[in-house]
Structure formats: structure tokens, C-alpha cells
N, C-alpha and C. Protein backbone atom coordinates (compact mmCIF):
# COMPACT_ATOMS: atom_id res chain seq x y z
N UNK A 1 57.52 162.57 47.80
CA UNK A 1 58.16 161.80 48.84
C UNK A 1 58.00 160.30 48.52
N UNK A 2 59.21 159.22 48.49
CA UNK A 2 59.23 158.30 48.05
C UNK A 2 58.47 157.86 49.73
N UNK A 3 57.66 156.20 49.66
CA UNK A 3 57.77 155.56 50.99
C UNK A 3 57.77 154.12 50.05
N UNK A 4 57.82 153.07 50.74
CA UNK A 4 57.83 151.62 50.74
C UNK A 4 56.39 151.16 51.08
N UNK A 5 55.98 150.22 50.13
CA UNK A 5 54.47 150.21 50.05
C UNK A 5 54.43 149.12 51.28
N UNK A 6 53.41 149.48 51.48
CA UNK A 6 53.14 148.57 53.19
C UNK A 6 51.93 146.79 52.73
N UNK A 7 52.25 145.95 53.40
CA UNK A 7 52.08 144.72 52.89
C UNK A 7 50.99 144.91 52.47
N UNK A 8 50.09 145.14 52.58
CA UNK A 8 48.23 144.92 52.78
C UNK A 8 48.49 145.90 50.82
N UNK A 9 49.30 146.83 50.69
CA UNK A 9 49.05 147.37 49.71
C UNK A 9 49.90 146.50 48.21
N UNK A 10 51.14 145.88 49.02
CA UNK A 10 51.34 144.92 48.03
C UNK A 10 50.40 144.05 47.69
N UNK A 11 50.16 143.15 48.65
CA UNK A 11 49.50 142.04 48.50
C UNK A 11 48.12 142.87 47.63
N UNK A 12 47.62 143.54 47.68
CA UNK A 12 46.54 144.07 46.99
C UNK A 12 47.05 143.95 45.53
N UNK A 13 47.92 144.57 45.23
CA UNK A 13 48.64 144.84 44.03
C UNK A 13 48.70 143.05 42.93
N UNK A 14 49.65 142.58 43.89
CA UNK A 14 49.60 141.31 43.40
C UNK A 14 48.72 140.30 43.06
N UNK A 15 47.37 140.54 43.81
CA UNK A 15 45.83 140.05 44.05
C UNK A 15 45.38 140.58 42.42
N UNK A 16 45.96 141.66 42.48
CA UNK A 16 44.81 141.85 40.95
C UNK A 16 45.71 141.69 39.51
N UNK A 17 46.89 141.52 39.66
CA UNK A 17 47.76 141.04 38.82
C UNK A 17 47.76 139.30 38.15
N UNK A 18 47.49 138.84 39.56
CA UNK A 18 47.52 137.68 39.27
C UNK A 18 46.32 137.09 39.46
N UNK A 19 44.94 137.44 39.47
CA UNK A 19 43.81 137.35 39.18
C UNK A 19 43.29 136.19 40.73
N UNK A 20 43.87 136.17 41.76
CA UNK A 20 43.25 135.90 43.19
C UNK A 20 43.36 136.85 44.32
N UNK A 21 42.65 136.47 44.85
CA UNK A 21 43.01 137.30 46.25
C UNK A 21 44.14 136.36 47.30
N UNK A 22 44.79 137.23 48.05
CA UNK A 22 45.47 137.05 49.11
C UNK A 22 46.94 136.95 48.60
N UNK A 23 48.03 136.31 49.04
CA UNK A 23 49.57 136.78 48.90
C UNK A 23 49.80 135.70 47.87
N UNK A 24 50.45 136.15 46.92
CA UNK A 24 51.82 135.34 45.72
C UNK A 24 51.85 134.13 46.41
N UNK A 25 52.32 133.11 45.33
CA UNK A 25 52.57 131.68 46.57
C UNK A 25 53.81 132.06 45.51
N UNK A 26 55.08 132.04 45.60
CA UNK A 26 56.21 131.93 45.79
C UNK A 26 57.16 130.63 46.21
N UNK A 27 57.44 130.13 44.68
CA UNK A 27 58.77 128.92 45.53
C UNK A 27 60.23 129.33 45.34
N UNK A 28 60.93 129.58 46.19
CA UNK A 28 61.80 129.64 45.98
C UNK A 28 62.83 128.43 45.79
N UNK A 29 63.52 128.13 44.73
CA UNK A 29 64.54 126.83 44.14
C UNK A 29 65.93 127.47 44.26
N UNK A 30 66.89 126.67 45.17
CA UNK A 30 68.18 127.10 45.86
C UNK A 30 68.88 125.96 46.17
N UNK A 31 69.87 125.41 46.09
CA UNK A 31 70.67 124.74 46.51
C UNK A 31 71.63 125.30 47.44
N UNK A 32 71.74 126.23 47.84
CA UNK A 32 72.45 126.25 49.19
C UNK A 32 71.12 126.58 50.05
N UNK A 33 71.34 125.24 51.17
CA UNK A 33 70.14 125.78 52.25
C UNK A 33 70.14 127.23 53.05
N UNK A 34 71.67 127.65 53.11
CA UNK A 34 71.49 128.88 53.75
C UNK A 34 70.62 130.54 53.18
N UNK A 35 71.52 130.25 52.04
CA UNK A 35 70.89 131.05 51.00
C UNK A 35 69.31 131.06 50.88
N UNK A 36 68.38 129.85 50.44
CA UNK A 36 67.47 129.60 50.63
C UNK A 36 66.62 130.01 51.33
N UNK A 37 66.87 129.76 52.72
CA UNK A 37 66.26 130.25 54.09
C UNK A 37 65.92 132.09 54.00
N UNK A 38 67.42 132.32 53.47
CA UNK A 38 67.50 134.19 53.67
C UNK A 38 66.32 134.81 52.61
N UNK A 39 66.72 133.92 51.49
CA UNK A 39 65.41 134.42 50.10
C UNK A 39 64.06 133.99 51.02
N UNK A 40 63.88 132.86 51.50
CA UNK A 40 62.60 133.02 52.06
C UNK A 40 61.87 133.42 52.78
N UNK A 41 63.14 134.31 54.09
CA UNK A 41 62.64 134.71 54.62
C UNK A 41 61.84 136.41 54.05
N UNK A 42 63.11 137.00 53.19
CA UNK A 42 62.66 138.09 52.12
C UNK A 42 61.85 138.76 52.05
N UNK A 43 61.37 137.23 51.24
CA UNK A 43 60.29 137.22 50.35
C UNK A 43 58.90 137.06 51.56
N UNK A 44 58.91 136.27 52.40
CA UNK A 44 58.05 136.28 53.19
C UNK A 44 57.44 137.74 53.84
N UNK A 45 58.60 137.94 54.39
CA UNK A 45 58.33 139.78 55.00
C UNK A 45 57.88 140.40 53.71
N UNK A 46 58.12 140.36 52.73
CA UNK A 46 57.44 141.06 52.06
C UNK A 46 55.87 140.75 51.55
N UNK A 47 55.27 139.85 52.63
CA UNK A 47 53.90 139.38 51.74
C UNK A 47 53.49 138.05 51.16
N UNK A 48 54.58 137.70 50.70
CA UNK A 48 54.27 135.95 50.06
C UNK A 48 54.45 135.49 51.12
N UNK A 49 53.71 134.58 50.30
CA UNK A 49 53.44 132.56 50.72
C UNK A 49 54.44 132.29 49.95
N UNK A 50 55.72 131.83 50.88
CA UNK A 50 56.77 131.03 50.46
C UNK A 50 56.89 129.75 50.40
N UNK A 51 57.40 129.32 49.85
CA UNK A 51 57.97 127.37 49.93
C UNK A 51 59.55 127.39 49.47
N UNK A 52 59.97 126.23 49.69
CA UNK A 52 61.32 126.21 49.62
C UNK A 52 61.63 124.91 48.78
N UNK A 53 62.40 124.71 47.79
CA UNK A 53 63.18 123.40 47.11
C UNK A 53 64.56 123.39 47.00
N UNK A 54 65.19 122.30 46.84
CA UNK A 54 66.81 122.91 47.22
C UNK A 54 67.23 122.44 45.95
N UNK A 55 66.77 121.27 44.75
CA UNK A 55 66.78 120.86 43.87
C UNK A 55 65.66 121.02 42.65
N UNK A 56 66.26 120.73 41.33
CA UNK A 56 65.34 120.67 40.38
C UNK A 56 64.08 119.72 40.83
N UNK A 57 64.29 118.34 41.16
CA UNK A 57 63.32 117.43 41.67
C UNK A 57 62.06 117.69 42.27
N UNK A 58 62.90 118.31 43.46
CA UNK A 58 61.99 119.17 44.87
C UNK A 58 61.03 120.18 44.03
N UNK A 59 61.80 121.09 42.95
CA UNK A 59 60.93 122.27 42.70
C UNK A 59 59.80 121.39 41.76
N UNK A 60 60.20 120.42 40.87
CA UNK A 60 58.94 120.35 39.68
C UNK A 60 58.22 119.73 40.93
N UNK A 61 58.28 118.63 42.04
CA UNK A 61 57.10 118.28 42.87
C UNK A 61 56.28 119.24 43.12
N UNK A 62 57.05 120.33 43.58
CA UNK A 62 56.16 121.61 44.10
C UNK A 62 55.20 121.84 43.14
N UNK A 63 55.98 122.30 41.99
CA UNK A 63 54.73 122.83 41.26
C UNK A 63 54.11 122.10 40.42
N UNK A 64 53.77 120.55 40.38
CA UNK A 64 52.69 119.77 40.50
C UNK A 64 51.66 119.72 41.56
N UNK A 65 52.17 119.93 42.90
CA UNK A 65 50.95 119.65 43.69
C UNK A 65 50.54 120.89 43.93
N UNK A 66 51.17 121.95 43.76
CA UNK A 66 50.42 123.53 44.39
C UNK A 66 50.45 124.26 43.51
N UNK A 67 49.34 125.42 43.95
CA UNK A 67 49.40 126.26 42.93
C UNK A 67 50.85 127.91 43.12
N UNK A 68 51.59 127.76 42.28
CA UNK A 68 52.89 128.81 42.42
C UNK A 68 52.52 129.72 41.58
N UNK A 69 53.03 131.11 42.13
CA UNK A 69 52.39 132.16 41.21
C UNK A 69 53.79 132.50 40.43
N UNK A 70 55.23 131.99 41.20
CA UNK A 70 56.34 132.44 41.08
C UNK A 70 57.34 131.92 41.62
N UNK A 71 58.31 131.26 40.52
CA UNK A 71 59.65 130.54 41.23
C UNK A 71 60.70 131.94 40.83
N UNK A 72 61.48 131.04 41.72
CA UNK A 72 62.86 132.30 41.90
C UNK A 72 63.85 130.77 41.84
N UNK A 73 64.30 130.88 40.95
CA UNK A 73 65.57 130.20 40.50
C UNK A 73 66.94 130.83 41.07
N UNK A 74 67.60 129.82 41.84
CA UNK A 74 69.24 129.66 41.88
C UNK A 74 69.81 128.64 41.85
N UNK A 75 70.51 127.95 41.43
CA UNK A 75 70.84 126.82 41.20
C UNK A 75 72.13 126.60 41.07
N UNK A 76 73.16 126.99 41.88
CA UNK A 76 74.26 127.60 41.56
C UNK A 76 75.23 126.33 40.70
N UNK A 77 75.28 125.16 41.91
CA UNK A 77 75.75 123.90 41.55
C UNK A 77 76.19 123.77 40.39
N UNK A 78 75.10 123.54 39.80
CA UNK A 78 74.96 122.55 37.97
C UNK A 78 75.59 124.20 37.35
N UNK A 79 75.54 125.77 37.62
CA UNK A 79 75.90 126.30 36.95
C UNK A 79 74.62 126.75 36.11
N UNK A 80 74.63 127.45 35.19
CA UNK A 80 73.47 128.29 34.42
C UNK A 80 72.50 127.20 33.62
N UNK A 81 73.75 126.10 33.26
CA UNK A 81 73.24 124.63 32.95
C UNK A 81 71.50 124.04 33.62
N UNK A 82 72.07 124.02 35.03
CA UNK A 82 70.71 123.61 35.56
C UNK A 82 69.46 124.10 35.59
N UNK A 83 69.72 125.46 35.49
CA UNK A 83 68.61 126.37 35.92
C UNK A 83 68.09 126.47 34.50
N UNK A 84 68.49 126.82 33.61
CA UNK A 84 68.18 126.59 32.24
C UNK A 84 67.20 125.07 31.72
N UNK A 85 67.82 123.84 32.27
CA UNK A 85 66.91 123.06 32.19
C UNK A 85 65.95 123.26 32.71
N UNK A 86 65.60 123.52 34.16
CA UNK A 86 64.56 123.68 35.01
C UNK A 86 63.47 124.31 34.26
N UNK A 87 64.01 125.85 33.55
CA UNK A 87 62.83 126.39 33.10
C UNK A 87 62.41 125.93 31.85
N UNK A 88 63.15 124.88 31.27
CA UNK A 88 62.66 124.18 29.57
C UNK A 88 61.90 122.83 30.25
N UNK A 89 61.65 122.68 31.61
CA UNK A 89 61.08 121.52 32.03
C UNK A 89 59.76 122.38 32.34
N UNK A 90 59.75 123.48 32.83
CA UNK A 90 58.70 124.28 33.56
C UNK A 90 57.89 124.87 32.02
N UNK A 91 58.24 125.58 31.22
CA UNK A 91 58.24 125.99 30.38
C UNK A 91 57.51 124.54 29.12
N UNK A 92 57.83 123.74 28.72
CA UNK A 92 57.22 122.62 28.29
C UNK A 92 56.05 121.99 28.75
N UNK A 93 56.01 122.19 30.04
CA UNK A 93 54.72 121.05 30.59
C UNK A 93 53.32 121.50 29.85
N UNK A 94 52.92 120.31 29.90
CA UNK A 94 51.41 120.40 29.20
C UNK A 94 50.49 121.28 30.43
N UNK A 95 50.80 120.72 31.58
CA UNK A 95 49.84 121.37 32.42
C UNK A 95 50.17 123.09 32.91
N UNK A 96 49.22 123.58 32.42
CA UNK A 96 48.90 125.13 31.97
C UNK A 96 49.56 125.93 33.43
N UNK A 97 49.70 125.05 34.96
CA UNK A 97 49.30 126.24 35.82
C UNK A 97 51.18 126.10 36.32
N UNK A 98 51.36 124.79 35.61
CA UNK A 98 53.26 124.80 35.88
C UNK A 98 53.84 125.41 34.82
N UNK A 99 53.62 125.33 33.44
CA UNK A 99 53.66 126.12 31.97
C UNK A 99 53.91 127.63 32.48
N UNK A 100 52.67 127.91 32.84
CA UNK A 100 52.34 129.89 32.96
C UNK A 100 53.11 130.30 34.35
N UNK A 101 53.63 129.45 35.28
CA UNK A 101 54.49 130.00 36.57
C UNK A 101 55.30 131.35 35.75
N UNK A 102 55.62 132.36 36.68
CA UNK A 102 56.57 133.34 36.24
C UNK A 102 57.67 132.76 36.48
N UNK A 103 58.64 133.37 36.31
CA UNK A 103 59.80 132.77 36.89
C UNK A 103 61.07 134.15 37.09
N UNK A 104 61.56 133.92 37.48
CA UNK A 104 62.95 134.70 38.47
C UNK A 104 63.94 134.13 38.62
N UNK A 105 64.86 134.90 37.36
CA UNK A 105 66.37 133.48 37.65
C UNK A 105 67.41 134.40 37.99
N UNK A 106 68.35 133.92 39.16
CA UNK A 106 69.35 135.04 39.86
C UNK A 106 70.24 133.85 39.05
N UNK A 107 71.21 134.92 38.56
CA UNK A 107 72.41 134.17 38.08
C UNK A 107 73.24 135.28 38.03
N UNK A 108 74.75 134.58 37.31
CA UNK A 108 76.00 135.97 37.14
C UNK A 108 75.44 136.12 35.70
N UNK A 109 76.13 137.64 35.67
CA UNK A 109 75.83 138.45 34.07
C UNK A 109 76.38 138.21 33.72
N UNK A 110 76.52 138.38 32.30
CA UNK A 110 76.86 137.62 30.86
C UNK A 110 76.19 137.13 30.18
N UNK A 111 77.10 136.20 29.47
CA UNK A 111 76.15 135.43 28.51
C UNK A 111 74.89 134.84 28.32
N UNK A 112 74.90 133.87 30.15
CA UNK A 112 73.83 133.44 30.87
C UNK A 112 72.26 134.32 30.38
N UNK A 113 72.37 135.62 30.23
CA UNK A 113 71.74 136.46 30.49
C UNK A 113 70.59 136.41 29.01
N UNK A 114 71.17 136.67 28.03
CA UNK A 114 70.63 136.30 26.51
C UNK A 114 70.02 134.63 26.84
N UNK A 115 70.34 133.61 26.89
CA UNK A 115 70.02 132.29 27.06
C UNK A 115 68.90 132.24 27.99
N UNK A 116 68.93 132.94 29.11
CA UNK A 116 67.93 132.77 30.16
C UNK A 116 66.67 133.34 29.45
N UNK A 117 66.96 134.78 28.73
CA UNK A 117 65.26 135.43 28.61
C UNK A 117 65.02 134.43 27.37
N UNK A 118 65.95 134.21 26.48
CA UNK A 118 64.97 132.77 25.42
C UNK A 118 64.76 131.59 25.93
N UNK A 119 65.12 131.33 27.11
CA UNK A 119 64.64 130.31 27.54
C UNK A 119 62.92 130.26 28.16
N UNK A 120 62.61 131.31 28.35
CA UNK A 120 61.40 132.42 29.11
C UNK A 120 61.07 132.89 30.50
N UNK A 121 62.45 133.25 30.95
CA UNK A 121 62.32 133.91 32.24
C UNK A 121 61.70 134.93 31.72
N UNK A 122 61.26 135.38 33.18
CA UNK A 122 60.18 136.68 33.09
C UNK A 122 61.23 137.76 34.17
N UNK A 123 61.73 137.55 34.48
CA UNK A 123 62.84 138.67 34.81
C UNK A 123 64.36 137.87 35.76
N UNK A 124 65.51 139.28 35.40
CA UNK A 124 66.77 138.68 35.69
C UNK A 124 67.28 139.13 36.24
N UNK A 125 67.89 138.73 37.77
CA UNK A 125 68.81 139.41 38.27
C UNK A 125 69.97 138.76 38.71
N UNK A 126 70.41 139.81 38.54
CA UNK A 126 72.66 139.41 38.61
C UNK A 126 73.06 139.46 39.76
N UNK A 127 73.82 138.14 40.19
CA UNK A 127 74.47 138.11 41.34
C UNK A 127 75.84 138.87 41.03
N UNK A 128 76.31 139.99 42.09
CA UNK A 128 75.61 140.18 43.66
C UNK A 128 74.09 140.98 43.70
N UNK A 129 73.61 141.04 44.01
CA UNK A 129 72.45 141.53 44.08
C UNK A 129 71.89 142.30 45.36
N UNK A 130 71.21 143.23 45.39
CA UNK A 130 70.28 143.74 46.59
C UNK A 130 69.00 143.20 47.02
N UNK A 131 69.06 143.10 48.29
CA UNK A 131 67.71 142.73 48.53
C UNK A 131 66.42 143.48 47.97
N UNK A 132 66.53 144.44 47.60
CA UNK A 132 65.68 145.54 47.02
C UNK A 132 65.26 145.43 45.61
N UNK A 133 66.33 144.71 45.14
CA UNK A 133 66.11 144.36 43.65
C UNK A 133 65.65 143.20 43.60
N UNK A 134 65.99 142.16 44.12
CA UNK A 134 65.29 140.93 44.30
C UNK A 134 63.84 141.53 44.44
N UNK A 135 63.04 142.05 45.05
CA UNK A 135 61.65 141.68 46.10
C UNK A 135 61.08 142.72 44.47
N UNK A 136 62.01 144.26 43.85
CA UNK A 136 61.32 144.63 43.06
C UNK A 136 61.32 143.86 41.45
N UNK A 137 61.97 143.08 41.50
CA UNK A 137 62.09 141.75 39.90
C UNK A 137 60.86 141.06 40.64
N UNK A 138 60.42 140.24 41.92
CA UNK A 138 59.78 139.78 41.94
C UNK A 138 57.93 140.16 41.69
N UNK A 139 58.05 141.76 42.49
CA UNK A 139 56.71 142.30 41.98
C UNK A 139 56.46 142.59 41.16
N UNK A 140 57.67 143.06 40.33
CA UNK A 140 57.33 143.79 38.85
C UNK A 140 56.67 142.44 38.02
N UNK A 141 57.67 141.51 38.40
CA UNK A 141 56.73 139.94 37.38
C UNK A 141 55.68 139.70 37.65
N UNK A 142 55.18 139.82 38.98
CA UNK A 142 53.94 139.32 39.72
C UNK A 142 53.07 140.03 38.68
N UNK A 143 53.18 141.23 38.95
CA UNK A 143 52.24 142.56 38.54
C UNK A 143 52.15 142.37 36.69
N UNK A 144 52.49 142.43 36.45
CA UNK A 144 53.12 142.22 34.74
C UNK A 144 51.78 141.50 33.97
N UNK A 145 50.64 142.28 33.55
CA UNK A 145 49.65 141.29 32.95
C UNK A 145 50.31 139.96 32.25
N UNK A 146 49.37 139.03 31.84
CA UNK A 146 50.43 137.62 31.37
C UNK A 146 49.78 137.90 29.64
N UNK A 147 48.86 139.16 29.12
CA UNK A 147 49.37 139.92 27.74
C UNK A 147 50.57 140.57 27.47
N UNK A 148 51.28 140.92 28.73
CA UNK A 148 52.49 141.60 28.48
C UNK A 148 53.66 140.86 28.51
N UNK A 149 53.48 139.49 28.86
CA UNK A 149 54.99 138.86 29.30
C UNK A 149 56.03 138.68 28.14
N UNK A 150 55.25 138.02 27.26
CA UNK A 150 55.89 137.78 25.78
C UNK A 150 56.28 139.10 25.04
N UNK A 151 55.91 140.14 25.44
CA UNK A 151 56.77 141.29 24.51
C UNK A 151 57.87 142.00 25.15
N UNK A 152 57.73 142.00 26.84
CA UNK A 152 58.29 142.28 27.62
C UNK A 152 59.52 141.19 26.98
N UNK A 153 59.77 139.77 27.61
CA UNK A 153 60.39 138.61 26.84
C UNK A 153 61.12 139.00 25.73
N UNK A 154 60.56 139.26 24.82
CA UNK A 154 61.53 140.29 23.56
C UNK A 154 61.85 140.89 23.39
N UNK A 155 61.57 142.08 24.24
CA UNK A 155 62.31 143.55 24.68
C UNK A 155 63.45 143.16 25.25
N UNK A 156 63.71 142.22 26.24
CA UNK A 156 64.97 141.57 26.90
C UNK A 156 65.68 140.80 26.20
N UNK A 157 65.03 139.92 25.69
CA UNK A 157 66.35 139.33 24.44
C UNK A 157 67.26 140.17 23.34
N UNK A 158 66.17 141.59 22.93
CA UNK A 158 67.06 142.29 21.90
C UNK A 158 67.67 142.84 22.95
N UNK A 159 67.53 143.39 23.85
CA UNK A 159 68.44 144.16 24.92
C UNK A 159 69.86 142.83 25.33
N UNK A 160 69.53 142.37 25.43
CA UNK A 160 70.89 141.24 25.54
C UNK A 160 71.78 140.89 24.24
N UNK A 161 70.50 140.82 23.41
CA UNK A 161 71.61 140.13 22.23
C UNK A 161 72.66 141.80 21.77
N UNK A 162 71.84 142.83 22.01
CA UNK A 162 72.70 144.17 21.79
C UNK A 162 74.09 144.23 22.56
N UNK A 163 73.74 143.91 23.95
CA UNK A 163 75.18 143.95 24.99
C UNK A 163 76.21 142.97 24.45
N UNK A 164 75.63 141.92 23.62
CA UNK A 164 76.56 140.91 24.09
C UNK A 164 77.42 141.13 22.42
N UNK A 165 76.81 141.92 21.61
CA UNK A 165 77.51 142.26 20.34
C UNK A 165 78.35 144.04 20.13
């Protein structure tokens, strides 16, 4: 019998994945405020500590002053363009705890898709999307030792570069 794991058992889950106790801190990066709000609220019911940025700007502040276990990228605006920078800005920093953030980039499928995992998202999902798939890309990353990210990472790039040939 399938059931839906109940918060106290997520949050457990995620506690030992990501080596603290208590809920994911979670930012979610969105440029439509509406959109935004709905991911945060989500994500909230499901357990995280959310925050919200509506811009690239907003998000790198965030994750200078706090500690994020996990951004969720949308960025629709700038196009795959932006969000792609974001994570070669996130992805570059010297400081280890904005560097090692997971990350979660919702974009459309295609091409986007190969570019994003070498860029080093840690998982991808395609707009339109389910709420169900969102919250399970987000735990599966949470959960994901950070020995596994980089092979995981290459398992997805040959899986893309295959589709796209």
C-alpha cells in the first residue's frame, strides 16, 4: 500500500541527508510573484523553511546571508539565459555553503535540458509540471548524498546528450 510520507518523517529524511536537524531552508527564485507565492506555499506544506527572490540579485543576497539547503530556479523572463547564469554565479563562488547549494531548475524541455545538467543542476523539471513532481525533484536532491551528486550529474548529461542526438 502506497501512503504519502507525513512531515515529521520527511523532515527526518532530509535532516540526515543534509547533515542538520530540522526542515530544508529552501529559496525559491521566480519572477512571477504569483507563481512564486504558489511554489512557496508547496514547498512549505511540505516541511521547508521557505524564502522567496523574484530576481537573480534578490537570490545571490539570499544565499550570502543564509544558510540554503536548496534553490528552485524559474526565471522565466531572461529565458533559460538567466537561469543558466544564476547557477554559473552560484556554482563559481568561492564561498563553499553558496558553491554546494543544490539546485532545482524548472524550465521547458529541450535543449535547455543538456545545458542545465552541465551547468550543475542537481535535478530538472519540465514545465508543465505537477505539483508532485516538483516536491519529489526537490527531496530526491535534498536526500541525494553530496558523494553522489557528481555522478548522478553525469548520468543526466549522457541521458540528454542521447535525446537530443
Amino acid at each position: 500500500m502506497l501512503r504519502r510520507a507525513t512531515r515529521t518523517e520527511a523532515t527526518a529524511e532530509t535532516a540526515i541527508a543534509t547533515g542538520h536537524a530540522g526542515p530544508a531552508h529552501v529559496l525559491v527564485v521566480n519572477d512571477d510573484e504569483n507563481a512564486c507565492e504558489l511554489l512557496v506555499r508547496l514547498l512549505t506544506r511540505a516541511g521547508h523553511d521557505v524564502e522567496r527572490a523574484h530576481n537573480a540579485d534578490q537570490a545571490l543576497a539570499q544565499l550570502s546571508v543564509g544558510r540554503v539547503d536548496c534553490a528552485v530556479l524559474d526565471l522565466a523572463a531572461g529565458g533559460i539565459g538567466q537561469n543558466l547564469k544564476l547557477i554559473d554565479t552560484i556554482r563559481s563562488s568561492v564561498t563553499k555553503s553558496i558553491s554546494g547549494v543544490r539546485v532545482v531548475l524548472i524550465a521547458q524541455q529541450g535543449s535547455s535540458r543538456l545545458f542545465s545538467w552541465q551547468a550543475g543542476i542537481d535535478a530538472f523539471v519540465a514545465r508543465p509540471f505537477h505539483a508532485n513532481e516538483l516536491l519529489a525533484q526537490v527531496n530526491d536532491t535534498l536526500s541525494r548524498p553530496d558523494g553522489e551528486r557528481e555522478r548522478h550529474r553525469r548520468q543526466e548529461v549522457d541521458a540528454a546528450s542521447a535525446e537530443a542526438h
